[in-house]
PDB file of N, CA and C in Angstrom:
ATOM      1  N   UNK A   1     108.577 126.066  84.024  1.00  0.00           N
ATOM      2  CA  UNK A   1     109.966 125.710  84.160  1.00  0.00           C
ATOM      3  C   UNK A   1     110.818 126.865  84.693  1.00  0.00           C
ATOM      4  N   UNK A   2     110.492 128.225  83.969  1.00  0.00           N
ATOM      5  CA  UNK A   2     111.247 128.915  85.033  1.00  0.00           C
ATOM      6  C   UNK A   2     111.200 129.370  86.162  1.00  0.00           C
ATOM      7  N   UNK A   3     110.119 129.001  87.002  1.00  0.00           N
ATOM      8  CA  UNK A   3     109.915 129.373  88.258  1.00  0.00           C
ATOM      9  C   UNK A   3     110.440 128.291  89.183  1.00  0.00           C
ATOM     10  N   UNK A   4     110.694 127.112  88.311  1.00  0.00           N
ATOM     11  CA  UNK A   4     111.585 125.714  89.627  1.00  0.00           C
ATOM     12  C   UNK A   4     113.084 126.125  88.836  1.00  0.00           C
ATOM     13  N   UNK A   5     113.744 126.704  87.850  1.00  0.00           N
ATOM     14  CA  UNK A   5     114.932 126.866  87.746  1.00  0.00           C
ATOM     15  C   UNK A   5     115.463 127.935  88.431  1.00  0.00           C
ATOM     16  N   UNK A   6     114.788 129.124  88.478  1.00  0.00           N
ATOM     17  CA  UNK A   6     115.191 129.809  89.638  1.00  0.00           C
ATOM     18  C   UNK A   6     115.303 129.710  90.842  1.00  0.00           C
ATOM     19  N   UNK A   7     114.313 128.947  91.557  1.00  0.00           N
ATOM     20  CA  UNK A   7     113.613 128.554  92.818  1.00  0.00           C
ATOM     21  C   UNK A   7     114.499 127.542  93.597  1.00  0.00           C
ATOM     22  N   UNK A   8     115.379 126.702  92.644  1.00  0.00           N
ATOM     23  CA  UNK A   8     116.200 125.482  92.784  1.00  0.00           C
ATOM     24  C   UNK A   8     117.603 126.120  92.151  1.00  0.00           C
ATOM     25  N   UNK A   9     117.589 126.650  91.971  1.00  0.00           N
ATOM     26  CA  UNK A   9     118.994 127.944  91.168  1.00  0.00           C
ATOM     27  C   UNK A   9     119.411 126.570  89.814  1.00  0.00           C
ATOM     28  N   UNK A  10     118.648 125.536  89.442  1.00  0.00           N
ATOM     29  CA  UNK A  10     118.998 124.657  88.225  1.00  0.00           C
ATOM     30  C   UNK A  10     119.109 124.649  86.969  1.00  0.00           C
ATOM     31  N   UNK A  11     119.702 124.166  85.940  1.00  0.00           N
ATOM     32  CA  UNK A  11     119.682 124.160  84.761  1.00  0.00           C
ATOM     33  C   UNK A  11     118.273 123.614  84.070  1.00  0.00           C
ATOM     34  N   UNK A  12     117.897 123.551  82.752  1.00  0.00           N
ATOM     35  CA  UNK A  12     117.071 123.506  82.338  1.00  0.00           C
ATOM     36  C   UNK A  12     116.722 121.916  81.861  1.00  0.00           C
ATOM     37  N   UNK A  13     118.135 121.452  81.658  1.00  0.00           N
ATOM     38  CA  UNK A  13     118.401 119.911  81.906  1.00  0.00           C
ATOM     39  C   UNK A  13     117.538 119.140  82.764  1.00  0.00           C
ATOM     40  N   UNK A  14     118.306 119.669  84.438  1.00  0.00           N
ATOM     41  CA  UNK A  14     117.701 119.625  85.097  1.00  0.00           C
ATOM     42  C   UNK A  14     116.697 118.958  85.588  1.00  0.00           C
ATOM     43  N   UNK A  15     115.809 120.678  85.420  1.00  0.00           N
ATOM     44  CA  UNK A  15     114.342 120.520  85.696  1.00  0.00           C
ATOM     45  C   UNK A  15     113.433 119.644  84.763  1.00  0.00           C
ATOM     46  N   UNK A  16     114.059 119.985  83.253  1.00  0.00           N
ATOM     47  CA  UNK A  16     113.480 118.819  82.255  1.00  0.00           C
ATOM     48  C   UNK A  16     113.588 117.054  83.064  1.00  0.00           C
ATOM     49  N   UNK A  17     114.778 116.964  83.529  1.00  0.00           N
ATOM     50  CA  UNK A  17     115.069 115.238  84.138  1.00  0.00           C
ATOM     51  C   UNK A  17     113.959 115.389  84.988  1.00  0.00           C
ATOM     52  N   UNK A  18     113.558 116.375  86.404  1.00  0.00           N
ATOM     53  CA  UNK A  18     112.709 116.527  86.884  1.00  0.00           C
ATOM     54  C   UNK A  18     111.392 116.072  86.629  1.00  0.00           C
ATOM     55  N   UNK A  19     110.643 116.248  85.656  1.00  0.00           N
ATOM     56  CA  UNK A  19     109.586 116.630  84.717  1.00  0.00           C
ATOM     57  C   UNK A  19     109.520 115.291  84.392  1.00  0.00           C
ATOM     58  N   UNK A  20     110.397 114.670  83.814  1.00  0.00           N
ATOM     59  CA  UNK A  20     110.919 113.237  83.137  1.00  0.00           C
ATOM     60  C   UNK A  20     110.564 111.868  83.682  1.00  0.00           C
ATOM     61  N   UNK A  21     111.148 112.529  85.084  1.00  0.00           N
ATOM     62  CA  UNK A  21     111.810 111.232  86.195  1.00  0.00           C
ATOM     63  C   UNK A  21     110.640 110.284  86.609  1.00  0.00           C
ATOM     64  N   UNK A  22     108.733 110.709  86.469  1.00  0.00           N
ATOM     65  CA  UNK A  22     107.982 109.542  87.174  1.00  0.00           C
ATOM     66  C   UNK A  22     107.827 109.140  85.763  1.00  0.00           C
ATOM     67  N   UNK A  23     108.006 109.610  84.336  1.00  0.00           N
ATOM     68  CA  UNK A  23     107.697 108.779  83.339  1.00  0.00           C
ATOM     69  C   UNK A  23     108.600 107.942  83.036  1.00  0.00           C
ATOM     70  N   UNK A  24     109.717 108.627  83.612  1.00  0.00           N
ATOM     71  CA  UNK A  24     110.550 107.350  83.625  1.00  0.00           C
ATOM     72  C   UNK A  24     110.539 106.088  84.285  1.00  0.00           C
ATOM     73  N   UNK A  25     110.559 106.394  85.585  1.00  0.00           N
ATOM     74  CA  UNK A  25     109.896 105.076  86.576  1.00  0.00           C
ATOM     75  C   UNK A  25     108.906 104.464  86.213  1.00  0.00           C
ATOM     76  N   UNK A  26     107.730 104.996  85.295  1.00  0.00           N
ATOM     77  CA  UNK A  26     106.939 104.192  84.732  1.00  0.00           C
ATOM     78  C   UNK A  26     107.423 102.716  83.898  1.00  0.00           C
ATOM     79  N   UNK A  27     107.987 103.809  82.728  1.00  0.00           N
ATOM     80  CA  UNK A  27     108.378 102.801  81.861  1.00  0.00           C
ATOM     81  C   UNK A  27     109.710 101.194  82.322  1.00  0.00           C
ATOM     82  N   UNK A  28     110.289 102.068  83.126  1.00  0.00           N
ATOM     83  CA  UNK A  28     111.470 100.528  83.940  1.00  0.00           C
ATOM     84  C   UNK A  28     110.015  99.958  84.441  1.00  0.00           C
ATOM     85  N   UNK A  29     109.135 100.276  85.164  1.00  0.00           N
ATOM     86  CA  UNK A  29     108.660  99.357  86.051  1.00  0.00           C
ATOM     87  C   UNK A  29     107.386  98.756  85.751  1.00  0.00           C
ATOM     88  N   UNK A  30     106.938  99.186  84.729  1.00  0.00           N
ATOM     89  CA  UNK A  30     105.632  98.627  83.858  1.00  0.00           C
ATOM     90  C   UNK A  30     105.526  97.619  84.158  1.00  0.00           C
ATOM     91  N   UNK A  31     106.549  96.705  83.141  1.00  0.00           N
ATOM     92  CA  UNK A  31     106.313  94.864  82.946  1.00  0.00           C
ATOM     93  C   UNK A  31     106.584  94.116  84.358  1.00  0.00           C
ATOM     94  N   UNK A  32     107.088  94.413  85.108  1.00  0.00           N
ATOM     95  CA  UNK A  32     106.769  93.987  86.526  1.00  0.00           C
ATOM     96  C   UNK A  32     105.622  94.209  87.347  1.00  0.00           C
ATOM     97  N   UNK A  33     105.615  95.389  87.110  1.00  0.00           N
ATOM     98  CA  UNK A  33     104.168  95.604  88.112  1.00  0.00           C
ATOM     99  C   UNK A  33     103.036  95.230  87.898  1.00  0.00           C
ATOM    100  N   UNK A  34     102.766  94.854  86.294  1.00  0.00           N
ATOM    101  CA  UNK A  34     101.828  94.102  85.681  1.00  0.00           C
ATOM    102  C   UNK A  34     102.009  92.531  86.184  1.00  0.00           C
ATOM    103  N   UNK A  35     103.101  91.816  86.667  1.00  0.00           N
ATOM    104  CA  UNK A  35     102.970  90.451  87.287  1.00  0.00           C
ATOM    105  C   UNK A  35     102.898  90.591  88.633  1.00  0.00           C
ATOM    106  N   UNK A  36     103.347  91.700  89.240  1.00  0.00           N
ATOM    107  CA  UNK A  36     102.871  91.668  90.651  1.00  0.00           C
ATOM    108  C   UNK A  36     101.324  92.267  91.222  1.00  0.00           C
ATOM    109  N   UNK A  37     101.060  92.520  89.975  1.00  0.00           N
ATOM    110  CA  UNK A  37      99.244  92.467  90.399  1.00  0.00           C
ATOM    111  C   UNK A  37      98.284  91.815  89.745  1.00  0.00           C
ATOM    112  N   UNK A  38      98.724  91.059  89.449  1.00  0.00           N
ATOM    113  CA  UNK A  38      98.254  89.521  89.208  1.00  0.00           C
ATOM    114  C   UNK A  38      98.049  88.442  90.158  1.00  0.00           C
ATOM    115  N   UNK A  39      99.816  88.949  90.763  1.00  0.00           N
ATOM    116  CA  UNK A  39     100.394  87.348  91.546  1.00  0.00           C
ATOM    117  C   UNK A  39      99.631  88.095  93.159  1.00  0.00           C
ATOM    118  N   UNK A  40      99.566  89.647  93.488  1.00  0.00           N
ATOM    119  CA  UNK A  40      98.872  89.483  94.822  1.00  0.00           C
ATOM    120  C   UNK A  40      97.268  90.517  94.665  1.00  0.00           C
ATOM    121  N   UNK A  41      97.368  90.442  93.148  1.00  0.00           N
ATOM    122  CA  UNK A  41      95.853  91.128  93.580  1.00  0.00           C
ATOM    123  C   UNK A  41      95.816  92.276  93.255  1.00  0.00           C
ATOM    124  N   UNK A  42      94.818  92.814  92.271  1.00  0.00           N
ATOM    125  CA  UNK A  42      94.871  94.572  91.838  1.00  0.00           C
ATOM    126  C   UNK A  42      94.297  95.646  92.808  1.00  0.00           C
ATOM    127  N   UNK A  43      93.472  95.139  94.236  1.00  0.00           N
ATOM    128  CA  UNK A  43      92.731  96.051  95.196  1.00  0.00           C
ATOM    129  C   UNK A  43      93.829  96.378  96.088  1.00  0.00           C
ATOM    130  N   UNK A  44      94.714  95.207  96.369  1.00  0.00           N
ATOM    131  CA  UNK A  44      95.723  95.763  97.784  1.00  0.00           C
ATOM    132  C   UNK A  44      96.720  96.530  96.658  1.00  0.00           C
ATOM    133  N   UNK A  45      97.075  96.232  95.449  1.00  0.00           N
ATOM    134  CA  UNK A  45      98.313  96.972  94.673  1.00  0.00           C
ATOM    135  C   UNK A  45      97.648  98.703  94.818  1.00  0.00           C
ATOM    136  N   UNK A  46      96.438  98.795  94.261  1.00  0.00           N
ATOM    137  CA  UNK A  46      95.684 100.047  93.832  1.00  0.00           C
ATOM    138  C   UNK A  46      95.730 100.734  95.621  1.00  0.00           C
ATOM    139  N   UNK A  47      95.064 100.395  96.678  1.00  0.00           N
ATOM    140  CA  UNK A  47      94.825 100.807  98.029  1.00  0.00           C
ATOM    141  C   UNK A  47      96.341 101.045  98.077  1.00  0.00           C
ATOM    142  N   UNK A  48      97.475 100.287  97.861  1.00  0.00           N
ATOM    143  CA  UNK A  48      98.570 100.567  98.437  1.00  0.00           C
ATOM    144  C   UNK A  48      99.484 101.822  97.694  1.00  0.00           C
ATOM    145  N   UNK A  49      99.740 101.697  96.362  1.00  0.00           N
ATOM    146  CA  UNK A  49      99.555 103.158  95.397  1.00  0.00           C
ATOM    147  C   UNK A  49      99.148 104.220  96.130  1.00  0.00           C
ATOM    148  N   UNK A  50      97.779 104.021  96.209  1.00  0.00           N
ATOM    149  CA  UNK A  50      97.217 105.201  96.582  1.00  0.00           C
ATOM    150  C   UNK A  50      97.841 105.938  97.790  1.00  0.00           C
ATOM    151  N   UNK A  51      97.844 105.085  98.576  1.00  0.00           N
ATOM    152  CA  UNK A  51      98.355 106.091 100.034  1.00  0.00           C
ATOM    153  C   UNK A  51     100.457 106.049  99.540  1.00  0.00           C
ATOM    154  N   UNK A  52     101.385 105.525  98.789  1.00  0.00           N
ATOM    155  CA  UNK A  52     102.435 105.617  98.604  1.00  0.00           C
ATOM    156  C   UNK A  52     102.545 106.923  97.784  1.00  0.00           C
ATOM    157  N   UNK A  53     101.839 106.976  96.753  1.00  0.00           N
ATOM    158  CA  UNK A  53     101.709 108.202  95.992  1.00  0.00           C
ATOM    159  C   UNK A  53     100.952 109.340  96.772  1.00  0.00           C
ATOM    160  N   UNK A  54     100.409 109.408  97.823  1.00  0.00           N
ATOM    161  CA  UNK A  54      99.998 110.260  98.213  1.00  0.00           C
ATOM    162  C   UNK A  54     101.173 110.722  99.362  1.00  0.00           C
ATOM    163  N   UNK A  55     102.064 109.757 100.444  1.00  0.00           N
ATOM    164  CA  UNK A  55     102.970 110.429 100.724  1.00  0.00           C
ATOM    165  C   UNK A  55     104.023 111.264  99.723  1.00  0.00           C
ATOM    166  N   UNK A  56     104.345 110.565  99.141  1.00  0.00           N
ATOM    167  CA  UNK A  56     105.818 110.852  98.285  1.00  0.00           C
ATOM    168  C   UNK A  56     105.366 112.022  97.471  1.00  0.00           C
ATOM    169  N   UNK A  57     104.220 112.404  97.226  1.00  0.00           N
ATOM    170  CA  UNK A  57     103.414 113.439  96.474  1.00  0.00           C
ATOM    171  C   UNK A  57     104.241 114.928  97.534  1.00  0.00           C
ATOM    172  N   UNK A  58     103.335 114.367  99.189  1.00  0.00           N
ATOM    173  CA  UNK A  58     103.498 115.632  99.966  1.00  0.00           C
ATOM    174  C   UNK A  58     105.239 116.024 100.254  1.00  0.00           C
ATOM    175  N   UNK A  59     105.828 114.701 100.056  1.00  0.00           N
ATOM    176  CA  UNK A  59     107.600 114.782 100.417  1.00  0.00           C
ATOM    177  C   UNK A  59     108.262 115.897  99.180  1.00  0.00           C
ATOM    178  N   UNK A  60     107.154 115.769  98.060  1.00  0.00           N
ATOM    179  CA  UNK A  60     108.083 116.301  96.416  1.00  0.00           C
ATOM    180  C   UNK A  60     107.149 117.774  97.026  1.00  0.00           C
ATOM    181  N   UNK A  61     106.704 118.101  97.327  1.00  0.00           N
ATOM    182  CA  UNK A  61     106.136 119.776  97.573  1.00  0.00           C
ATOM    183  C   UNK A  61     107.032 120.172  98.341  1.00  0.00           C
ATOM    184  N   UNK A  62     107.848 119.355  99.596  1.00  0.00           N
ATOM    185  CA  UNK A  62     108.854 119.529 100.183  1.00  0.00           C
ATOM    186  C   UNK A  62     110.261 119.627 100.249  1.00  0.00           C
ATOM    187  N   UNK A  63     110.451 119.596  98.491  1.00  0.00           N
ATOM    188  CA  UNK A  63     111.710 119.516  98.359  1.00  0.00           C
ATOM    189  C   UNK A  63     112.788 121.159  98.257  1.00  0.00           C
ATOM    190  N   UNK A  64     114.113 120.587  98.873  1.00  0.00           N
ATOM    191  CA  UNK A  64     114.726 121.565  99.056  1.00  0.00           C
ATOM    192  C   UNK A  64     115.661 121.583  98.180  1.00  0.00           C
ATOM    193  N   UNK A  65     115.904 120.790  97.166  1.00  0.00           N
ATOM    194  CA  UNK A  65     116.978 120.847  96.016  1.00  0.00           C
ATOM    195  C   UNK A  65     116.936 120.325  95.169  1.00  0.00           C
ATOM    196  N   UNK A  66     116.818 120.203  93.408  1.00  0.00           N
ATOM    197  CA  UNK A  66     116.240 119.478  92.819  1.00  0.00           C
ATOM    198  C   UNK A  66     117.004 118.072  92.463  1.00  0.00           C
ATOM    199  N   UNK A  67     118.238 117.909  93.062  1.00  0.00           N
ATOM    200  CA  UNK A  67     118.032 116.057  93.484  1.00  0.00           C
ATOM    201  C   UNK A  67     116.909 115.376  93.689  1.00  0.00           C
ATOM    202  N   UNK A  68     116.559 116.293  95.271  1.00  0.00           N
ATOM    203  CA  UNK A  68     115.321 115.577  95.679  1.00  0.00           C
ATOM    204  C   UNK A  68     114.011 115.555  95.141  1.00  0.00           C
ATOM    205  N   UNK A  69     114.131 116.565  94.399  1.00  0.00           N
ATOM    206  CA  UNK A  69     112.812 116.579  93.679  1.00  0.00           C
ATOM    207  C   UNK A  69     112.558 115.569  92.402  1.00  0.00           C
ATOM    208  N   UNK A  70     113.723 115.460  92.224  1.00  0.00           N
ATOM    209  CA  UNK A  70     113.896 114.219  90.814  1.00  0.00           C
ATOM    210  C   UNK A  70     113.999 112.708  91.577  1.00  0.00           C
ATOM    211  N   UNK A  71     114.333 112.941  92.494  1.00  0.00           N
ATOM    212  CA  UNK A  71     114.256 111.608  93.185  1.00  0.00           C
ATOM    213  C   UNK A  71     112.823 111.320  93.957  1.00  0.00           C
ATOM    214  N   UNK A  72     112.105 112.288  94.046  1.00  0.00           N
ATOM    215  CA  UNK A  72     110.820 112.003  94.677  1.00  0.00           C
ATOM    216  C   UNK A  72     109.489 111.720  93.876  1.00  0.00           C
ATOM    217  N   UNK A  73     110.119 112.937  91.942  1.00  0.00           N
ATOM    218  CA  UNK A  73     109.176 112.708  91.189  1.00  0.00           C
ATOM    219  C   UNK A  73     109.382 111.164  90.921  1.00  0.00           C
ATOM    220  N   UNK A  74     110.831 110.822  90.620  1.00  0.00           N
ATOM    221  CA  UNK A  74     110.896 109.255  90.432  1.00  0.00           C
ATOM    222  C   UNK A  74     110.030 108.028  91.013  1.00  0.00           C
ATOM    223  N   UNK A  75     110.556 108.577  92.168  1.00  0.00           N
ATOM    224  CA  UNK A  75     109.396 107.282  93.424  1.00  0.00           C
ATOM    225  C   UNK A  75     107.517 107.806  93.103  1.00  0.00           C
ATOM    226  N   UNK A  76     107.448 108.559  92.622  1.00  0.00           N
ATOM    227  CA  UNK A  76     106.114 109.140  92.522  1.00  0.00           C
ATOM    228  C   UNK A  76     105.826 108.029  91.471  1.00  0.00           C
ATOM    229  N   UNK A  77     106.377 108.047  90.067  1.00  0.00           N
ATOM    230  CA  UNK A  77     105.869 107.334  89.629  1.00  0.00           C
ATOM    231  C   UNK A  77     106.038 105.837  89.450  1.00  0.00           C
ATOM    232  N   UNK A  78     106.921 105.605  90.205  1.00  0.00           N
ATOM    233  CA  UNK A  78     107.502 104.282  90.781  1.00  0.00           C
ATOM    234  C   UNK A  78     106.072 103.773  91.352  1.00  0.00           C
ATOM    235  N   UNK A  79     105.548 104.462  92.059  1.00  0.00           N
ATOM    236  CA  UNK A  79     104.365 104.166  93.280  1.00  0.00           C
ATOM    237  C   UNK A  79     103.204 104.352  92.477  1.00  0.00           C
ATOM    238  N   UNK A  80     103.501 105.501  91.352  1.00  0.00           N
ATOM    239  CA  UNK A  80     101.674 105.470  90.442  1.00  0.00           C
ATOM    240  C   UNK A  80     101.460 104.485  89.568  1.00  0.00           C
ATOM    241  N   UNK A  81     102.619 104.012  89.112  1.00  0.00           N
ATOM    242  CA  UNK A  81     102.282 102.773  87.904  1.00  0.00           C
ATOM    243  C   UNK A  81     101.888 101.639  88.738  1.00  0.00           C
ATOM    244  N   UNK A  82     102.147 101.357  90.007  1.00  0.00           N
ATOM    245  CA  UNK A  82     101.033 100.059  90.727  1.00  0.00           C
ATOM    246  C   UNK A  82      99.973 100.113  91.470  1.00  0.00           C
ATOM    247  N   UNK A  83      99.013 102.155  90.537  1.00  0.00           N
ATOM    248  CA  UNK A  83      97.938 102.010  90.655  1.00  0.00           C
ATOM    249  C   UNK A  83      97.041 102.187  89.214  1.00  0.00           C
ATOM    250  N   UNK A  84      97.648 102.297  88.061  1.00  0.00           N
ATOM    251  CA  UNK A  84      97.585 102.402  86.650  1.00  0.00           C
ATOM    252  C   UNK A  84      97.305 101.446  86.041  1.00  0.00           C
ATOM    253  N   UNK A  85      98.142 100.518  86.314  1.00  0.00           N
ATOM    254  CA  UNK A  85      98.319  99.290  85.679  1.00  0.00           C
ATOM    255  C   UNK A  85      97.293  98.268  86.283  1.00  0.00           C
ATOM    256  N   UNK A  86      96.645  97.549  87.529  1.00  0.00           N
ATOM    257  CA  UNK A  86      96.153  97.134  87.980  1.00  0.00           C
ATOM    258  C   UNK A  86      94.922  97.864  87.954  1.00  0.00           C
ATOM    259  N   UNK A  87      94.928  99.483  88.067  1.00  0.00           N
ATOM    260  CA  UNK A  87      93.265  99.718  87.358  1.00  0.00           C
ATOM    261  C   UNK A  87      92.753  99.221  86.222  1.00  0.00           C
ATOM    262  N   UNK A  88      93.494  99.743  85.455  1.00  0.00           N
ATOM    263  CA  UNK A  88      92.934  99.657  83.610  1.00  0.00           C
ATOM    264  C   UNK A  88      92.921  98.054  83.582  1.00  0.00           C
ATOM    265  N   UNK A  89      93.581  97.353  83.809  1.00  0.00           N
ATOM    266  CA  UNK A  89      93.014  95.759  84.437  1.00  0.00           C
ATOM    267  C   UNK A  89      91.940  95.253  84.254  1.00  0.00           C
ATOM    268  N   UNK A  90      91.389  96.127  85.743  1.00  0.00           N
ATOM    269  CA  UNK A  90      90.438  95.745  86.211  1.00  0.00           C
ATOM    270  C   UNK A  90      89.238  96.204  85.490  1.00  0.00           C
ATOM    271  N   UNK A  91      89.531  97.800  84.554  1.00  0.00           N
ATOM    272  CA  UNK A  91      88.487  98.088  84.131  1.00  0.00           C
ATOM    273  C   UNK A  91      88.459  97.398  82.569  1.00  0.00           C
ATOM    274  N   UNK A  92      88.973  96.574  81.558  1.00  0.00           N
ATOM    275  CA  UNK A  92      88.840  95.947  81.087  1.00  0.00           C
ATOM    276  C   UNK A  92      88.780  94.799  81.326  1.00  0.00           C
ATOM    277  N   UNK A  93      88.905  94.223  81.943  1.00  0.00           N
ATOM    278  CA  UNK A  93      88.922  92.702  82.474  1.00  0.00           C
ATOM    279  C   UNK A  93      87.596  92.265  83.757  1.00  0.00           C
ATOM    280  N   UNK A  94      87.077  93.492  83.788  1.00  0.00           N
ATOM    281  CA  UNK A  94      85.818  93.958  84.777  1.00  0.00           C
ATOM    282  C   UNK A  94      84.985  92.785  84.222  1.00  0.00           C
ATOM    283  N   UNK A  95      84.393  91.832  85.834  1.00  0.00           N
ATOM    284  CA  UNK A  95      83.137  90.585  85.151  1.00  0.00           C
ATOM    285  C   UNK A  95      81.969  91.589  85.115  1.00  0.00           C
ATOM    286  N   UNK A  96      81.133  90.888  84.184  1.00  0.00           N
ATOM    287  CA  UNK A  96      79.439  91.653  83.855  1.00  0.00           C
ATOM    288  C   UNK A  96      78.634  90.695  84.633  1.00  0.00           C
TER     289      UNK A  96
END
C-alpha cells in the first residue's frame, strides 16, 4: 500500500477502495451473472472473461491516477465473476 500511495500521491482510503473495487463488482454482479450463464452458456461466458479480464488487467498496469485504477480494478472484477461463476458450475455440475 505504500508504494501505490506514494506513486498515485493518494490517501489510504483510497488505495484501500482500490484494493476493494473488483470485490466489489463481484458481489453487485454475482446473482446476475449466475442467470446469464445459464441463459447463454458457461464456455462462451468463461472464453469471453478470459480475454475481458485479460485486457482490463493490462489497462490497470496502465494506470495514471488512482480513479483509474479503481475504475479498472472494478471492471476487472466485473469481467472475473463471468469466469468464476460459470466455472465452479461447471465443475460441480460436471456430467460423469
Amino acid at each position: 500500500m505504500p508504494e501505490l500511495m506514494t506513486h498515485f500521491d493518494a490517501t489510504a482510503a483510497e488505495v484501500g477502495l482500490s484494493l476493494a473495487a473488483g470485490t466489489l463488482a463481484v458481489a453487485l454482479i454475482a446473482p446476475f451473472a449466475g442467470a446469464l450463464s445459464d441463459n447463454l452458456g458457461r464456455k462462451p461466458m468463461i472464453l469471453f472473461s478470459l480475454a475481458t479480464v485479460a485486457l482490463v488487467t493490462m489497462l490497470t498496469i496502465l494506470s495514471s491516477s488512482i480513479e483509474s485504477l479503481i475504475a479498472w480494478r472494478f471492471l476487472a472484477g466485473f469481467f472475473m465473476v463471468h469466469r468464476t461463476l460459470p466455472g465452479n458450475a461447471a465443475l460441480i455440475f460436471r456430467k460423469k
